[in-house]
Protein backbone atom coordinates (compact mmCIF):
# COMPACT_ATOMS: atom_id res chain seq x y z
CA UNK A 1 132.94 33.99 38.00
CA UNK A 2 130.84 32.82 34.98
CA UNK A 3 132.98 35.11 32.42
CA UNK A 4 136.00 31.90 33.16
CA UNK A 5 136.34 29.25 30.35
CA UNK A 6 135.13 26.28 30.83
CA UNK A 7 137.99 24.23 32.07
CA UNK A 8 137.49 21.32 30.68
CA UNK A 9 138.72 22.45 27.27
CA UNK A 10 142.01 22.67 28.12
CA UNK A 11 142.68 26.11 25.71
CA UNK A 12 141.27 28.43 24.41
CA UNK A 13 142.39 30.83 21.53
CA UNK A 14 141.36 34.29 20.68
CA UNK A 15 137.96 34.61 19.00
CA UNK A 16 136.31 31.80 21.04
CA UNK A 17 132.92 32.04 22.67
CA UNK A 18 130.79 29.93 24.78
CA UNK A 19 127.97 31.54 27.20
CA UNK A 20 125.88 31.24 30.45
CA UNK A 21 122.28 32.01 31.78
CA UNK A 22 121.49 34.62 34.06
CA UNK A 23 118.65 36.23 35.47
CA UNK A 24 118.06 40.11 34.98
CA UNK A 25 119.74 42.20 37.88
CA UNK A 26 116.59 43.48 39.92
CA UNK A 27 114.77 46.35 38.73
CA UNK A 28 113.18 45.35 35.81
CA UNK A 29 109.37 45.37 35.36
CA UNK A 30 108.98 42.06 34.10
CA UNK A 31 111.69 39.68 35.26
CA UNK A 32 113.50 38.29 32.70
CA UNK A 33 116.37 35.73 31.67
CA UNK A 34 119.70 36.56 29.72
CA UNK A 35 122.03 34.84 27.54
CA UNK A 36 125.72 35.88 28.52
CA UNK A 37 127.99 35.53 25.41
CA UNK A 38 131.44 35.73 26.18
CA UNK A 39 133.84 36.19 23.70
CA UNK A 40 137.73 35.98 24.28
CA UNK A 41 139.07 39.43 22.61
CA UNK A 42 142.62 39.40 23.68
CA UNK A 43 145.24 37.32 24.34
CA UNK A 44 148.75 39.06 25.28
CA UNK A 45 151.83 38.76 26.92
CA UNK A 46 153.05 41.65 29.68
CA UNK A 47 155.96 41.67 31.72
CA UNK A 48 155.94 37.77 31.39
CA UNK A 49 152.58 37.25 32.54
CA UNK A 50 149.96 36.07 30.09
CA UNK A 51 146.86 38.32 30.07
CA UNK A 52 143.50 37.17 28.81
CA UNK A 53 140.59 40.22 28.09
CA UNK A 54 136.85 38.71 28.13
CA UNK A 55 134.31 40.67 26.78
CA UNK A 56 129.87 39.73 27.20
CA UNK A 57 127.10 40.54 25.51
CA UNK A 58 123.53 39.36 26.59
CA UNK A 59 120.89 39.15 25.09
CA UNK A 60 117.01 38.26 26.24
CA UNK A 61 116.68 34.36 26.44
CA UNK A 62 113.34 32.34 26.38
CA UNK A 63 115.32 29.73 27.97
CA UNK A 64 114.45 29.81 31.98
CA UNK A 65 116.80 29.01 34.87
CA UNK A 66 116.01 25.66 36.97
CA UNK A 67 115.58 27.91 40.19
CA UNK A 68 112.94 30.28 38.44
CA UNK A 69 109.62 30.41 39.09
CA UNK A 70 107.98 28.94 35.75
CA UNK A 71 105.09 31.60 36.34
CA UNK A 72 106.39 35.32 35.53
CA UNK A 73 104.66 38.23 37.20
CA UNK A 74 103.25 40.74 34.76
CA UNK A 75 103.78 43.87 35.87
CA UNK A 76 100.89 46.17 35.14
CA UNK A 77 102.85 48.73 33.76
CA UNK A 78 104.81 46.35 31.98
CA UNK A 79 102.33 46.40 29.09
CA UNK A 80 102.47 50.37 28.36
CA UNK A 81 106.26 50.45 27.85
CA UNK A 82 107.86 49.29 25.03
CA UNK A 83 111.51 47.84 26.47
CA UNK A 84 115.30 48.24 25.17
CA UNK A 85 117.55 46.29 26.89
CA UNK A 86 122.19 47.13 26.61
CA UNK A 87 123.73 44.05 29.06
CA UNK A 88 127.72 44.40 28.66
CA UNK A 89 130.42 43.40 30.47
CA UNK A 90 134.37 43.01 30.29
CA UNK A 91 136.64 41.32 32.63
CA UNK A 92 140.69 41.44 32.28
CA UNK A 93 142.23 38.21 34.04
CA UNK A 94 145.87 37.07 34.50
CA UNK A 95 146.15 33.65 33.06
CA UNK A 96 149.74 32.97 34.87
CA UNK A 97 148.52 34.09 38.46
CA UNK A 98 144.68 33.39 38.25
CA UNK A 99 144.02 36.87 39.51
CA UNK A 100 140.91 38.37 37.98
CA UNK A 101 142.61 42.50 36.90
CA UNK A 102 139.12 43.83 36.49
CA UNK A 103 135.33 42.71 36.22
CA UNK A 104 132.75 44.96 35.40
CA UNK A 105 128.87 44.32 33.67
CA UNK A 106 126.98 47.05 32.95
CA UNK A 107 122.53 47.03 32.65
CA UNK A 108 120.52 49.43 31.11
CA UNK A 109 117.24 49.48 30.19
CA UNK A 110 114.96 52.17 28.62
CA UNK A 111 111.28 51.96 28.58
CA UNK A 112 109.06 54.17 26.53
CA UNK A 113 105.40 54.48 26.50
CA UNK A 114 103.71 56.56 23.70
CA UNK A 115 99.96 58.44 23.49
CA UNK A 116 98.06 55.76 21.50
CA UNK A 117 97.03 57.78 17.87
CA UNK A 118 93.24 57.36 18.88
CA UNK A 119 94.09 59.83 21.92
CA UNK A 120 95.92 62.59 20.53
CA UNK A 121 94.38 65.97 20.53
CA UNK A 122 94.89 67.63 16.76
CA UNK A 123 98.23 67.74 15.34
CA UNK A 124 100.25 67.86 18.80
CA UNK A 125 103.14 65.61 18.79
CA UNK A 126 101.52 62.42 20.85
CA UNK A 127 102.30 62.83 24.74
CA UNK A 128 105.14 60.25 25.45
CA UNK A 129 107.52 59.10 28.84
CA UNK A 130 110.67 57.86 28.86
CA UNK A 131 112.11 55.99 32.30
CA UNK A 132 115.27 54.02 32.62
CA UNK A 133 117.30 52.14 34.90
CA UNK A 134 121.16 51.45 35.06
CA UNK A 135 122.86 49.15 36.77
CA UNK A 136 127.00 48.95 37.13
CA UNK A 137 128.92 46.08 38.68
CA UNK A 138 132.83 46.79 38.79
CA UNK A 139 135.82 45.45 40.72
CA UNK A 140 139.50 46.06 40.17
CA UNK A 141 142.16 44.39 41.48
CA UNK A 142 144.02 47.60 43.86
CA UNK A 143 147.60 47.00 44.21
């Protein structure tokens, strides 16, 4: 799981960060790279077990994988849409036990391509479509 500390550092404290590529979840026009920043939010103690909660935020990452093709595949319709990107995830682990509680990342994307001025027809609001794609990754620990 790439949301674990690195354990080499021995501990960690609340606050701390570090991060990890990945490569978009399929679906995208254009493939893309990510920058997973995880951030330790919460550090707690319950029922005698120590609980950790991990929370990620990625962001779009020149930076390429050593697997990925250096060449990226421009999707024709790739160049009418202009792209907005959410990539979030939390995971809950048990520090004492090593069992991850729950994991989930959430994708979204929105493109939106807009009548260029030079085609609108008199004072109509320009033509305009909006597509999107989500995709949820989630497990929970069932007792």
């Amino acid at each position: 799981v790439k949301a674990l500390f690195d354990a080499d550092k021995g501990s960690y404290k609340q606050g701390d960060k570090w991060s990890s590529l990945a490569d978009a979840p399929r679906g995208t026009l254009v493939p893309k790279t990510f920058e997973k920043v995880y951030t330790l939010t919460e550090l707690k103690e319950k029922d005698g077990q120590r609980i950790a909660t991990v929370e990620m935020n990625a962001v779009p990452s020149s930076k390429r994988l050593d697997d990925q093709k250096q060449e990226q595949v421009v999707n024709f319709f790739s160049s009418m849409f202009d792209e907005k990107n959410d990539y979030t995830g939390k995971m809950v682990i048990n520090l004492t036990t090593g069992v991850i509680e729950s994991y989930q990342e959430d994708f979204k994307v929105e493109w939106l391509a807009i009548e260029p001025a030079i085609e609108q027809k008199g004072e109509q609001e320009p033509d305009h479509l909006t597509m999107a794609f989500t995709q949820t990754y989630s497990i929970e620990k069932v007792n």
